[in-house]
Protein backbone atom coordinates (compact mmCIF):
# COMPACT_ATOMS: atom_id res chain seq x y z
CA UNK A 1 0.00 0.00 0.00
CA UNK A 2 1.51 3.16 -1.21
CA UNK A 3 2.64 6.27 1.48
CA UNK A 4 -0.05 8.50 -0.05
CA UNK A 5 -3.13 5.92 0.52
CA UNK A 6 -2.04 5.23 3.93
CA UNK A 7 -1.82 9.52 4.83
CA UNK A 8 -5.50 9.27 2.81
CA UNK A 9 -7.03 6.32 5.39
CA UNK A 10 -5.51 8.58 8.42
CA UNK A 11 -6.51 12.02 7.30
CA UNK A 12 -10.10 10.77 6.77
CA UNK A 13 -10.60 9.45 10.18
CA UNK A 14 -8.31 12.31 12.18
CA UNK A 15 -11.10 14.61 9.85
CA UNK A 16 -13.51 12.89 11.77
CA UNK A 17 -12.42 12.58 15.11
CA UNK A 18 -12.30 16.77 15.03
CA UNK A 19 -15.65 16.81 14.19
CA UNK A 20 -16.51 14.46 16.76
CA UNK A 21 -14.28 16.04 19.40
CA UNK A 22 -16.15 19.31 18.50
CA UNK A 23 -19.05 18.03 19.04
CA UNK A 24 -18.03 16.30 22.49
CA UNK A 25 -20.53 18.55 25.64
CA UNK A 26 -17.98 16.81 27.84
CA UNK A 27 -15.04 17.40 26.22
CA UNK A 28 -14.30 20.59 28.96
CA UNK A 29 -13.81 17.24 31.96
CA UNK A 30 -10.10 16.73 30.46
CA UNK A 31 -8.87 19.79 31.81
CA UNK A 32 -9.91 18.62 35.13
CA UNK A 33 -6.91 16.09 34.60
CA UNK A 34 -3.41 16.18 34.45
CA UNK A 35 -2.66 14.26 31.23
CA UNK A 36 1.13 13.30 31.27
CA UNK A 37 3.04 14.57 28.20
CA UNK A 38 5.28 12.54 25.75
CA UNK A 39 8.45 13.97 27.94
CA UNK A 40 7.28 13.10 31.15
CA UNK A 41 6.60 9.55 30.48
CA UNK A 42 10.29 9.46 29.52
CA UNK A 43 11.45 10.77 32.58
CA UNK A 44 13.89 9.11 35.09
CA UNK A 45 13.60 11.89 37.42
CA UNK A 46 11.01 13.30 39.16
CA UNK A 47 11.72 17.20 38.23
CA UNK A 48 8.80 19.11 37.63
CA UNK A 49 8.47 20.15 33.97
CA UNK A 50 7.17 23.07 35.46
CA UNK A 51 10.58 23.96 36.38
CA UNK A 52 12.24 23.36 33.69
CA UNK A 53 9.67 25.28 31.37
CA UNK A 54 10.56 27.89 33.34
CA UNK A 55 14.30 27.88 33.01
CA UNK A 56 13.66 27.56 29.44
CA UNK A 57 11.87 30.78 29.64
CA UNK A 58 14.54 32.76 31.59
CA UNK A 59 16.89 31.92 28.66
CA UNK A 60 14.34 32.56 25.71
CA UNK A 61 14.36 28.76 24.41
CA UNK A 62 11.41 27.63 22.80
CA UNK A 63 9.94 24.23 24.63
CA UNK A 64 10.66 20.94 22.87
CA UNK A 65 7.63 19.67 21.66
CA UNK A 66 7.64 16.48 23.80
CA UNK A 67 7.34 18.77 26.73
CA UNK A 68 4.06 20.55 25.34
CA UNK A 69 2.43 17.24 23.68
CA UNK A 70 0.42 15.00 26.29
CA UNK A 71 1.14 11.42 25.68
CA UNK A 72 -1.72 9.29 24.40
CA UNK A 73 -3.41 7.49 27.44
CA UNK A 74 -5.83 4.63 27.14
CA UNK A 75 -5.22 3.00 30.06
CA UNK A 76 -7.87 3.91 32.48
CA UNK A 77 -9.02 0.50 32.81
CA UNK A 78 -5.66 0.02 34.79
CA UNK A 79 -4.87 3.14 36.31
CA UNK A 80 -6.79 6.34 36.04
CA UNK A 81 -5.11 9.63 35.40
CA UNK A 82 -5.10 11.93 38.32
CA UNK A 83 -7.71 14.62 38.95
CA UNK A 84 -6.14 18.32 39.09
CA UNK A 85 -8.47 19.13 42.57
CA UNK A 86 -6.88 15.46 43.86
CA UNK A 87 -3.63 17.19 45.15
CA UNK A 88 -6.13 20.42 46.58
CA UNK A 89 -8.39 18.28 48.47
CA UNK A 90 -5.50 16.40 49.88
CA UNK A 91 -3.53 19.40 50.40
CA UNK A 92 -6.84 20.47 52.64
CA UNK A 93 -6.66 17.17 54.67
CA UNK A 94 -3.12 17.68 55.39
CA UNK A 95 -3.34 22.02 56.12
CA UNK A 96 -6.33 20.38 58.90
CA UNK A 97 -3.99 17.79 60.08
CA UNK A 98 -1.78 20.30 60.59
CA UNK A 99 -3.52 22.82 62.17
CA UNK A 100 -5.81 20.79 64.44
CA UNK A 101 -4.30 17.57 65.06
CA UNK A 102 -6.97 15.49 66.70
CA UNK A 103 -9.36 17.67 66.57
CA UNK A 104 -9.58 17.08 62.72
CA UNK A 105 -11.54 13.74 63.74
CA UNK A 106 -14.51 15.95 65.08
CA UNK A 107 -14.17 19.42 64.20
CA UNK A 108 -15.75 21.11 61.02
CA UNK A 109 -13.96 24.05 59.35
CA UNK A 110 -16.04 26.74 58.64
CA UNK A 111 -13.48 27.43 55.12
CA UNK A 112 -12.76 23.48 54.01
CA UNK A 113 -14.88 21.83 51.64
CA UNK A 114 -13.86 18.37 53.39
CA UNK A 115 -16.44 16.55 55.92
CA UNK A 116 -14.73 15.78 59.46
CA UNK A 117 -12.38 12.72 59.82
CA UNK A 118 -15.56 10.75 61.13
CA UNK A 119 -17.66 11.45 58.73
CA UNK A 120 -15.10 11.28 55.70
CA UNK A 121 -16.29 7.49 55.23
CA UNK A 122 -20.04 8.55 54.69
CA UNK A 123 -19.57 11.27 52.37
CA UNK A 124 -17.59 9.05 50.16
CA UNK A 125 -20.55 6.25 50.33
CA UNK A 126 -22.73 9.26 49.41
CA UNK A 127 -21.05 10.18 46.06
CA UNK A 128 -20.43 6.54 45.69
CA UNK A 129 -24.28 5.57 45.98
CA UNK A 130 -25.42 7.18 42.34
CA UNK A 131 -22.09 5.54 40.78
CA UNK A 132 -23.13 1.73 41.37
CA UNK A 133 -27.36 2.73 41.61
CA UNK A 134 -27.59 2.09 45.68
CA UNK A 135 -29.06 3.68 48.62
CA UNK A 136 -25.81 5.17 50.60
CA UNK A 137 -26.61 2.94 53.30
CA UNK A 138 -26.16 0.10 51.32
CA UNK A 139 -22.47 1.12 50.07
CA UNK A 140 -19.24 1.55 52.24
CA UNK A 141 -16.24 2.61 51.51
CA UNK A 142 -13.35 0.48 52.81
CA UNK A 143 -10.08 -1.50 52.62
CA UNK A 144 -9.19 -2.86 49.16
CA UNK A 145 -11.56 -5.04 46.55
CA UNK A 146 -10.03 -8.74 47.90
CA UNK A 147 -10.12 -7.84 51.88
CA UNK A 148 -13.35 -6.58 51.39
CA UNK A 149 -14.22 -9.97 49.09
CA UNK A 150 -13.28 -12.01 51.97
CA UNK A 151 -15.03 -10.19 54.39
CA UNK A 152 -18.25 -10.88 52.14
CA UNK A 153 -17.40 -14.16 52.30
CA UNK A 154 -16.34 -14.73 55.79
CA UNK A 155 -20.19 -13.27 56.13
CA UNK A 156 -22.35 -15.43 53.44
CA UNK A 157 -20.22 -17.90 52.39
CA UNK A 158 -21.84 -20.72 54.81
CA UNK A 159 -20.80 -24.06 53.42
CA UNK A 160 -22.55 -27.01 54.40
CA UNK A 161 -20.35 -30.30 52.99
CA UNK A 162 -23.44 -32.51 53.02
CA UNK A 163 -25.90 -30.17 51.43
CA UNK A 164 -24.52 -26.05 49.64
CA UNK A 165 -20.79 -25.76 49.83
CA UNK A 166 -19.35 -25.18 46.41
CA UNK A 167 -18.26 -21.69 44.97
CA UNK A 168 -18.99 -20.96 41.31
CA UNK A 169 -16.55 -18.69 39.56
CA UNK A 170 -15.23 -18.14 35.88
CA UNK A 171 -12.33 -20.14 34.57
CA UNK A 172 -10.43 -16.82 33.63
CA UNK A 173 -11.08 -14.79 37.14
CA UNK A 174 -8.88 -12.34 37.90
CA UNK A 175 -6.26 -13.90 40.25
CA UNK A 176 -7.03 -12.35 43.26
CA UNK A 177 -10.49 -13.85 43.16
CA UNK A 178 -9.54 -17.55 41.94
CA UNK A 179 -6.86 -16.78 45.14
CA UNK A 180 -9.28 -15.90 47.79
CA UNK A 181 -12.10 -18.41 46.42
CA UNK A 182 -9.52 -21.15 47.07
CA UNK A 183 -8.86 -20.09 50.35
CA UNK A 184 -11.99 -19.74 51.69
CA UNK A 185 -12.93 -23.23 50.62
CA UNK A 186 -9.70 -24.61 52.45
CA UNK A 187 -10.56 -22.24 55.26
CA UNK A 188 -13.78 -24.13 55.72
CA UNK A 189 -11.69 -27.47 55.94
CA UNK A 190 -13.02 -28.84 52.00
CA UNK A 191 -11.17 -29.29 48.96
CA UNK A 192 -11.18 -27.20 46.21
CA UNK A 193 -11.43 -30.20 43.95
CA UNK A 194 -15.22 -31.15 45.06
CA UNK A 195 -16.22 -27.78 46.09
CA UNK A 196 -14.61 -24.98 43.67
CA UNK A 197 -16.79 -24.68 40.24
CA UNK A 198 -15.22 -23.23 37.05
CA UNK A 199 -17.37 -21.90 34.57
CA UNK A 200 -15.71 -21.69 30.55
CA UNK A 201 -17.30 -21.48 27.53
CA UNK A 202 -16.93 -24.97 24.86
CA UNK A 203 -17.87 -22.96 22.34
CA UNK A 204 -15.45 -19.69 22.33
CA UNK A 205 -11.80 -19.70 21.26
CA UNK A 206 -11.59 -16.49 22.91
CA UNK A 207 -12.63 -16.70 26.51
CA UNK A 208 -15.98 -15.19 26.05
CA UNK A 209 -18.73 -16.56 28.19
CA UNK A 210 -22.31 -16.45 27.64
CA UNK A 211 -25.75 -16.05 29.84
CA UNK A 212 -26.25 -19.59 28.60
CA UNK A 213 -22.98 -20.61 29.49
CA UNK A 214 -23.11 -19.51 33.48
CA UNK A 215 -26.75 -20.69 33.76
CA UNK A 216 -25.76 -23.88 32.72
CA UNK A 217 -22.89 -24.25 35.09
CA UNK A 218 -25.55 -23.38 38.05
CA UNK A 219 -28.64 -25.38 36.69
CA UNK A 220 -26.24 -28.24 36.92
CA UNK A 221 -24.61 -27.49 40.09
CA UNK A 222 -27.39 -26.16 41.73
CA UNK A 223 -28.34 -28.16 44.59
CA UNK A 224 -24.79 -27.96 46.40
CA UNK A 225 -23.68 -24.35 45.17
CA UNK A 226 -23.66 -22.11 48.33
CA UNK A 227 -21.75 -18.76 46.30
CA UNK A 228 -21.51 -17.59 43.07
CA UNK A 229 -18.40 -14.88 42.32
CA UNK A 230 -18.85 -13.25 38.81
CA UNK A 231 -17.18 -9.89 37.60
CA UNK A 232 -19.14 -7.39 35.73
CA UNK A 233 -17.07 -6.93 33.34
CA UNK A 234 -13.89 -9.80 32.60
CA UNK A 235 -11.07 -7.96 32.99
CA UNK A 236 -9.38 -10.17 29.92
CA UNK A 237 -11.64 -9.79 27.68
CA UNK A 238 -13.90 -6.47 28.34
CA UNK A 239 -16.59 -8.69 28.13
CA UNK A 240 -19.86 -7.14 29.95
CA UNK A 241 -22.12 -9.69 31.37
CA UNK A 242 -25.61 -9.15 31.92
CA UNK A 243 -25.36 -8.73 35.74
CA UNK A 244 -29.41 -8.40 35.94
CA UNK A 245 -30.32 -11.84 34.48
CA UNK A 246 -27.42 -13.77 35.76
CA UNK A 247 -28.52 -12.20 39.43
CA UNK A 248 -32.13 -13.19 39.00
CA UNK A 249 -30.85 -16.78 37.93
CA UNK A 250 -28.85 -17.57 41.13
CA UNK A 251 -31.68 -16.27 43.23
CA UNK A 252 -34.26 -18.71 41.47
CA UNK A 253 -31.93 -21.35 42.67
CA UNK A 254 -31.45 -19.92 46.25
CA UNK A 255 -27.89 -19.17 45.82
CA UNK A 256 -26.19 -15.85 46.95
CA UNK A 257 -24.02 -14.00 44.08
CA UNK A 258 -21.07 -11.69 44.83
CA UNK A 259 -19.86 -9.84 41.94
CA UNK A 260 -16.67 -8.08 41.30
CA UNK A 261 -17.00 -5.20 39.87
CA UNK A 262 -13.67 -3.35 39.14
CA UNK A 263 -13.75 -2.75 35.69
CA UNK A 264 -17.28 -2.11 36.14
CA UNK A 265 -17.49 1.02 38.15
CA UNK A 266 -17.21 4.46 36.67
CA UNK A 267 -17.19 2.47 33.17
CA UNK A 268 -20.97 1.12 32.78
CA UNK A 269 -24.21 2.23 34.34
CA UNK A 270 -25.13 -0.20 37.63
CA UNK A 271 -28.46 -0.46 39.21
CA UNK A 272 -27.55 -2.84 41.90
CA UNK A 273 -30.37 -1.95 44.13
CA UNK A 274 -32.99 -2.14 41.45
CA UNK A 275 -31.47 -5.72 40.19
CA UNK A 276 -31.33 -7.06 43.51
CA UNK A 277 -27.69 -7.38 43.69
CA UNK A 278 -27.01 -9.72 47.16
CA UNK A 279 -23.23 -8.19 47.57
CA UNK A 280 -20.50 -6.60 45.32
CA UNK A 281 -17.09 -5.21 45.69
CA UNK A 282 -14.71 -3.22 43.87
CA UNK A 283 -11.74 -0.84 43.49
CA UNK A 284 -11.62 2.75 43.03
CA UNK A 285 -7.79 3.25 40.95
CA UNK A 286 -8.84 2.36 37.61
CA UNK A 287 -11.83 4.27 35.95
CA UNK A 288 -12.70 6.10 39.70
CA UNK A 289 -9.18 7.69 39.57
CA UNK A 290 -8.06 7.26 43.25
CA UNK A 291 -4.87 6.32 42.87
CA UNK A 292 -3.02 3.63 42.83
CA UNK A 293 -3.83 1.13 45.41
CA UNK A 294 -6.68 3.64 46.73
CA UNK A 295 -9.44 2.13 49.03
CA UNK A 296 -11.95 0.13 47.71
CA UNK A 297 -15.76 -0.31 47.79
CA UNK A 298 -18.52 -2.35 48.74
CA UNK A 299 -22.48 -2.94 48.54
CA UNK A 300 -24.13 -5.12 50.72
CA UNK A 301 -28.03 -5.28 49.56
CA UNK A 302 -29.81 -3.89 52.30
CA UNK A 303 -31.84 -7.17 53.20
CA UNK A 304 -28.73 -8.92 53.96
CA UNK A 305 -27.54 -5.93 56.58
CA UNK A 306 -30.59 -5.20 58.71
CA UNK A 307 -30.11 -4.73 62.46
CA UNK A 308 -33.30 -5.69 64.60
CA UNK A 309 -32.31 -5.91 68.42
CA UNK A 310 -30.85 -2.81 70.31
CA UNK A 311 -27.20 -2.91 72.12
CA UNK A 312 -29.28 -3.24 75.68
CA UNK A 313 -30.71 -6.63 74.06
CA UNK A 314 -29.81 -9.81 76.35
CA UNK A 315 -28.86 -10.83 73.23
CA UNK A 316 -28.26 -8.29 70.62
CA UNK A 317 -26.24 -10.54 68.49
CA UNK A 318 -29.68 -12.24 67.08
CA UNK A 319 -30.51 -9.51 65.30
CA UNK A 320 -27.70 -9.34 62.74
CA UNK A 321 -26.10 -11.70 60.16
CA UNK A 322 -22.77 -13.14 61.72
CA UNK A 323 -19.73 -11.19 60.12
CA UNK A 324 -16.19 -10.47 60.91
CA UNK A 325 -16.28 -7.14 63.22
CA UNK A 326 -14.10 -4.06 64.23
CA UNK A 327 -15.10 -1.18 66.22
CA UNK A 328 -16.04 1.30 63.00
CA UNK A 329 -18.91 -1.20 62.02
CA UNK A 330 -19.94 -0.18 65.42
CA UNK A 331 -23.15 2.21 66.17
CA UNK A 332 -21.48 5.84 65.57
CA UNK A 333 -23.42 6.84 68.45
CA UNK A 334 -22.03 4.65 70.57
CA UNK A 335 -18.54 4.27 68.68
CA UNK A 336 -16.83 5.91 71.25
CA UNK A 337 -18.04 4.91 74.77
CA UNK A 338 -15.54 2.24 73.74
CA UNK A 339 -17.78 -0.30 75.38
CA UNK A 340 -16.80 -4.22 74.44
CA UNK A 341 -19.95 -5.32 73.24
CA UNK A 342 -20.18 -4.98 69.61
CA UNK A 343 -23.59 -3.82 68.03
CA UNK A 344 -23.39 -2.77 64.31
CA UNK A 345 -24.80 -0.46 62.71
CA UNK A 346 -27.38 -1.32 59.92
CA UNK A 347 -26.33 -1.24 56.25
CA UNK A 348 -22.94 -2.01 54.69
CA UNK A 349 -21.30 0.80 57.36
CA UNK A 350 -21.86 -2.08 59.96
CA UNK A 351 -19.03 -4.50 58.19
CA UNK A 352 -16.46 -1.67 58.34
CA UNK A 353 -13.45 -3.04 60.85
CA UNK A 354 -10.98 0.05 61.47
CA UNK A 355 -11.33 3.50 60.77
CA UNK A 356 -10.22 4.23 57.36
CA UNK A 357 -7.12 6.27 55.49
CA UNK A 358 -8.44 9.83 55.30
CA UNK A 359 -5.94 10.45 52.72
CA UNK A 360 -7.21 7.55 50.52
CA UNK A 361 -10.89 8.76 50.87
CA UNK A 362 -9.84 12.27 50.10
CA UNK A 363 -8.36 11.31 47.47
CA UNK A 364 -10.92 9.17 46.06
CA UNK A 365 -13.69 11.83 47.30
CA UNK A 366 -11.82 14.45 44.51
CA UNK A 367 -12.96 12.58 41.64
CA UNK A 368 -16.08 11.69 42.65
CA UNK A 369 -16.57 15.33 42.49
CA UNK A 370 -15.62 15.05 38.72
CA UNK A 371 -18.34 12.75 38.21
CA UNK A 372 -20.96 14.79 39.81
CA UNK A 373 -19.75 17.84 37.30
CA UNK A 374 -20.29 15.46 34.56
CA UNK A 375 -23.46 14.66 35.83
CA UNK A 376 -23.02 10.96 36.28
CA UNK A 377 -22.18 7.85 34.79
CA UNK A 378 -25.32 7.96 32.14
CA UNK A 379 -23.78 10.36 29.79
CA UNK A 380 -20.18 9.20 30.63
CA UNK A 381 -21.52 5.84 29.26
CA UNK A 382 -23.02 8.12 26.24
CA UNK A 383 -19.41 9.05 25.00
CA UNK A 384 -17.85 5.87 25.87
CA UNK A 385 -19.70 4.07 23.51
CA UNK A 386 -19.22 6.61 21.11
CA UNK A 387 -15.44 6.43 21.90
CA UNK A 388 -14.74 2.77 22.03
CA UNK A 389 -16.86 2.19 18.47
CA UNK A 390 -15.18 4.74 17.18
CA UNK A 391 -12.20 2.79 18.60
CA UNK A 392 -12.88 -0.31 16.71
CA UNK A 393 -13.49 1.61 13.47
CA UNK A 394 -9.88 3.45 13.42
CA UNK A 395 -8.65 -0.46 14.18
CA UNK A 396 -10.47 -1.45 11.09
CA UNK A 397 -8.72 1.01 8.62
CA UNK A 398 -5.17 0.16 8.92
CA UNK A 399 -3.50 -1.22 6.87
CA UNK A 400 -4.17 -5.20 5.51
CA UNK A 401 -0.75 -5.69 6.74
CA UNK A 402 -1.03 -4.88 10.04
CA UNK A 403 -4.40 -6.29 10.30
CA UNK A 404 -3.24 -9.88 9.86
CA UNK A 405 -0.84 -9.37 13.35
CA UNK A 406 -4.27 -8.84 15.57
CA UNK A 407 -7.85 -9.97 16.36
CA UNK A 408 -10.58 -7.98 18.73
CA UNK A 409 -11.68 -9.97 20.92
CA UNK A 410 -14.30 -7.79 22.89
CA UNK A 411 -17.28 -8.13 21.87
CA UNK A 412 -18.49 -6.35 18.84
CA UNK A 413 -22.16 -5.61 20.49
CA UNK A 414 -21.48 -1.98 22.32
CA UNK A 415 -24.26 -3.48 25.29
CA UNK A 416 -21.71 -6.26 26.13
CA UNK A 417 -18.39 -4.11 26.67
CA UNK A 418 -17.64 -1.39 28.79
CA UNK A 419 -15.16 1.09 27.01
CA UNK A 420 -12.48 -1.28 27.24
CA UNK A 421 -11.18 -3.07 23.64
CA UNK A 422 -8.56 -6.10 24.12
CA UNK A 423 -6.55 -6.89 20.99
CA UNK A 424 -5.10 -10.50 20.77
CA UNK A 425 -1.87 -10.61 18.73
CA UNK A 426 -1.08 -13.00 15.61
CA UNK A 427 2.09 -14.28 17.93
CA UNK A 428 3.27 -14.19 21.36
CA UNK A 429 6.31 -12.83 20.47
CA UNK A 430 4.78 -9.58 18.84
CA UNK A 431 3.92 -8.17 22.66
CA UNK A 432 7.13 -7.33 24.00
CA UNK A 433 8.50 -5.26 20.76
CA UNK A 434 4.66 -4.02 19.75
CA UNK A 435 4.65 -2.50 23.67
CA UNK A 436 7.92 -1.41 23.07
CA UNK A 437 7.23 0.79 19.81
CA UNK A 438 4.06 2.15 21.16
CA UNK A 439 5.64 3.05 24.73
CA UNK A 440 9.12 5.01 22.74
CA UNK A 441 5.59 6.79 20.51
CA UNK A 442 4.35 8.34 23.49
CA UNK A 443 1.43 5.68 23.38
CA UNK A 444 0.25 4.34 27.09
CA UNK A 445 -1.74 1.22 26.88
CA UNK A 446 -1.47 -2.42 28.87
CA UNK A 447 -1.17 -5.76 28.00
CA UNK A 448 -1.81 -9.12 29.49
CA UNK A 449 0.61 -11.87 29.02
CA UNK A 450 0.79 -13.61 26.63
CA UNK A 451 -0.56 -11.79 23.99
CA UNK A 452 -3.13 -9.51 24.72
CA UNK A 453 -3.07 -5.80 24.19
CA UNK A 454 -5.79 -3.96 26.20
CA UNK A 455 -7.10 -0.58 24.86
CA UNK A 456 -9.44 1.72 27.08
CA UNK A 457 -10.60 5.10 25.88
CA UNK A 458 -11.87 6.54 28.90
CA UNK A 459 -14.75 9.35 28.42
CA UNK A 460 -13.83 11.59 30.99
CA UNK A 461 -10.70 12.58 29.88
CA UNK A 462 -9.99 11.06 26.40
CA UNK A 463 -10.76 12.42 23.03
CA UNK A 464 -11.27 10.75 19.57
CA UNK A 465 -8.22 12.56 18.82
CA UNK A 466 -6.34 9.92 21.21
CA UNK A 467 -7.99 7.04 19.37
CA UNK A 468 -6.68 7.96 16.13
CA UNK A 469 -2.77 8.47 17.49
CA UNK A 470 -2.97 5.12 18.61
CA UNK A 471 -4.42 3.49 15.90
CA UNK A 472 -1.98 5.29 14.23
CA UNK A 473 0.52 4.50 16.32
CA UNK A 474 -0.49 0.70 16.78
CA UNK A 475 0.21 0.19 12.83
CA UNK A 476 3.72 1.16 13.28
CA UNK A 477 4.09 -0.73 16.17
CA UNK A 478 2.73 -3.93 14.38
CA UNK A 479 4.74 -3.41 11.15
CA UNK A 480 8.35 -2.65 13.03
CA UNK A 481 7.51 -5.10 15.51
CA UNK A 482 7.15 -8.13 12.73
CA UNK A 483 10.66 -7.12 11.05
C-alpha cells in the first residue's frame, strides 16, 4: 500500500475525530486532569516540567515539543489519570492535620470543603451511591476489593459439605479472586477439587462466556452451590455480562451471588439496588481515579444488613447476620463509649473493621466530584460508547498488513463491553516489541501476558483525537515489531 493511501485512510478518520471532538458537551472534563506529556513519560527523574519550562523561559528557548504534547493514554481501565483538585483536596486534609491535630476527627472548618475525619467514610458512600445505583446505606467505603471480598465471604459464604458448599466462579477470574475463592474453601476445611466450580465457555476460542454458558454451570450445580463470584465486566476480555439476568438466575436457585466489579465502576451504568444485587465489591484506581492502590468499595443489599435488636438486648447478636467485626462497624453513636460489646450499625457501614485512610478517601472523594460535574455515569456511558466504536473503526482502517498481526476480541455488540477493547496478537512474540514501539511513541496502553493488548478510551478525559494516534501508532508498532 503506497505512502499516499495510507496519509489518505488517516486524514479521513483524524477529519472525523475533530468533528466528533467538537461536538463532544464533555469534552471541557479533560482539563480537570493532568494528562502526562510525551516527555514526562520518559522521565527518570522526578523534576517538575514546570521547572524546567521555566528555566527555558529565563533563557528565551522555545519548549521541545515532547514537553508541550500530552502522551496518548488509554489506560484507564488500569490506572486512572489523576484529577487536578486530587492534590487540593488532599492538600486540605493535610493544612487540617496540621492545624488541628486530633481535633480534625470531630471538628468542622467553617473554610474546608472536606467533611470531618468521622464522617469522611459517609460522604464518600454518598457520592459513591449514584455511581453503582444504591441507597448510601447500602455502600461503604473500605479497605481494598479482595479484603473486602473475603469479608463478604467470611459473612455469606456458609458451606454445608453434606448439602450447599461449592463456589462458582469463571475459569479466567482475575487472580485475586480464583486466590481468595480457594482459600476460603480450604478455610472451611473442603477441597477445592469437590467444592470450587469453574465456569468456561466450549464454544469460544476467545474466553468469552455467555448467559447460557453460566446458567448452565448453576442449573447443573445447583443443589450444592452455596456462592456464586462473577465480575461485571472480565477484565481479559472487556466482556460485559448481563449482571441483571445472571442475578435473577442464582436467586431462582437460592444461591447468593457476589460480583466483582472493578472494571465495572465508573465504566458502565449499575443499578444494583434495582437488580437485587445480594453483595458486590470493587476498586476505586482504575476508571474512579483514586490512585493507585486507593481504598476500595462495597455494597451489601440492604436485606442482607438489617439490624433488629438494640445494644441493651440480652442478646443483641440475634438480630444481625454473623460477620467479621471491628469497632467502626460499630453504632457511631455509641462508637466511642468504647464499650466491648459490639452492636453494628445497619447497612454495609456495619461491616467496616478500622477507621479508614483519610488520605485515601480524600483522594478518592476528589474525583467523585468530577463525576458529579459530569453529571453521572449515564452520559459518561453516552461518550464511551461513542469512543470505544469509534475505537474499533480506526482499528479497522489500517493497513491489511497490520491487520493480519491482531484480532478484537471484545465483543463487537457496544451493550456487552464497557469502554475497554482487548486486541489478541497474531504471535506471542509480537507483545514485548509491539509494547515497546508504542511506549518510545508516546502511546500508554497495557497488556496481558501472553498476547493480549488492552485498549481503554476513557470518556472523561480522552478524546477521539487519542484514538486515532494510537491506531496510528499501533500500525507502526505492528509493522516494526514483525521485522
Amino acid at each position: 500500500m503506497s505512502a499516499s493511501s495510507d496519509q489518505s485512510r488517516f486524514s479521513n478518520i483524524r477529519a472525523q475525530a475533530e468533528i466528533l471532538d467538537g461536538e463532544d458537551g464533555l469534552r471541557h472534563l479533560r482539563d480537570e486532569f493532568h494528562v502526562p506529556t510525551k516527555a514526562d513519560i520518559k522521565r527518570t527523574t522526578l523534576e517538575h516540567h514546570q521547572q524546567k519550562q521555566q528555566q527555558q523561559q529565563d533563557r528565551n528557548d522555545p519548549a521541545p515539543a515532547d514537553e508541550t504534547t500530552t502522551c496518548t493514554y488509554l489506560c484507564g481501565n488500569s490506572l486512572g489519570l489523576q484529577p487536578k483538585r486530587t492534590a487540593t483536596r488532599i492538600n486540605q486534609y493535610l493544612q487540617t492535620w496540621s492545624t488541628q491535630a486530633v481535633q480534625g476527627h470531630f471538628k468542622p472548618l467553617d473554610d474546608s470543603p472536606l467533611p470531618t475525619w468521622l464522617d469522611a467514610d459517609a460522604r464518600a458512600a454518598k457520592l459513591m451511591a449514584p455511581i453503582v445505583g444504591a441507597d448510601e446505606s447500602e455502600v461503604a467505603v473500605m479497605q481494598t476489593l479482595t479484603a473486602n471480598l473475603h469479608l463478604l465471604m467470611s459473612a455469606f459464604y456458609r458451606p454445608d459439605p453434606k448439602g450447599k458448599h461449592k463456589i462458582i466462579l469463571e475459569s479466567k477470574a482475575f487472580p485475586s479472586d480464583h486466590f481468595a475463592v480457594l482459600s476460603q474453601i480450604r478455610h472451611h476445611g473442603l477441597s477445592p477439587d469437590t467444592s470450587m466450580v469453574t465456569i468456561e465457555s466450549p464454544y469460544s476460542e476467545n474466553a468469552l462466556i455467555t448467559t447460557y454458558d453460566i446458567q448452565s454451570v448453576i442449573s447443573k450445580h445447583a443443589a450444592d452451590t452455596a456462592l456464586i463470584l462473577l465480575p461485571g465486566i472480565q477484565y481479559y476480555t472487556g466482556q460485559l455480562l448481563d449482571i441483571p439476568t445472571i442475578t435473577a438466575f442464582a436467586h431462582k436457585h437460592d444461591i447468593f451471588i457476589i460480583w466483582d466489579l472493578a472494571h465495572a465502576v465508573g465504566n458502565v451504568p449499575l443499578h444494583l439496588r434495582d437488580w437485587d444485587v445480594d453483595a458486590a465489591v470493587w476498586c476505586t484506581y482504575k476508571y474512579l481515579n483514586g490512585g493507585p492502590g486507593c481504598i476500595g468499595g462495597m455494597f451489601i443489599n440492604s436485606r442482607n444488613s438489617l439490624v433488629t435488636t438494640t445494644i441493651t438486648d440480652e442478646e443483641p447478636e440475634r438480630g444481625y447476620g454473623k460477620r467479621l467485626s471491628g469497632w467502626w462497624g460499630n453504632d457511631k453513636a455509641t462508637r466511642f463509649q468504647m464499650e466491648t460489646k459490639f452492636h453494628p450499625v445497619k447497612g454495609a457501614a456495619g461491616f467496616q473493621l478500622s477507621n479508614p485512610s483519610i488520605l485515601d478517601i480524600t483522594s478518592l472523594s476528589a474525583s467523585l466530584e468530577v463525576f458529579e460535574l459530569a453529571g453521572g455515569v449515564s452520559p459518561l456511558r453516552k461518550k464511551s460508547k461513542k469512543l470505544t466504536a469509534f475505537l474499533e473503526q480506526a482499528l479497522s482502517v489500517l493497513s491489511e498488513d497490520a491487520k493480519k498481526l491482531f484480532k478484537i476480541i471484545t465483543p463487537s455488540d457496544p451493550d456487552q463491553r464497557g469502554a475497554q477493547l482487548s486486541v489478541l496478537l497474531a504471535d506471542d512474540d509480537l507483545l514485548n516489541p509491539v509494547m515497546k514501539e508504542l511506549e518510545k511513541g508516546g502511546v500508554i496502553v497495557d497488556e496481558r501476558k501472553p498476547n493480549v493488548v488492552r485498549v481503554a478510551p476513557a470518556p472523561l478525559y480522552n478524546s477521539f483525537a487519542d484514538v486515532v494516534a494510537f491506531a496510528e501508532a499501533f500500525e507502526a508498532a505492528l509493522l516494526a515489531a514483525q521485522k
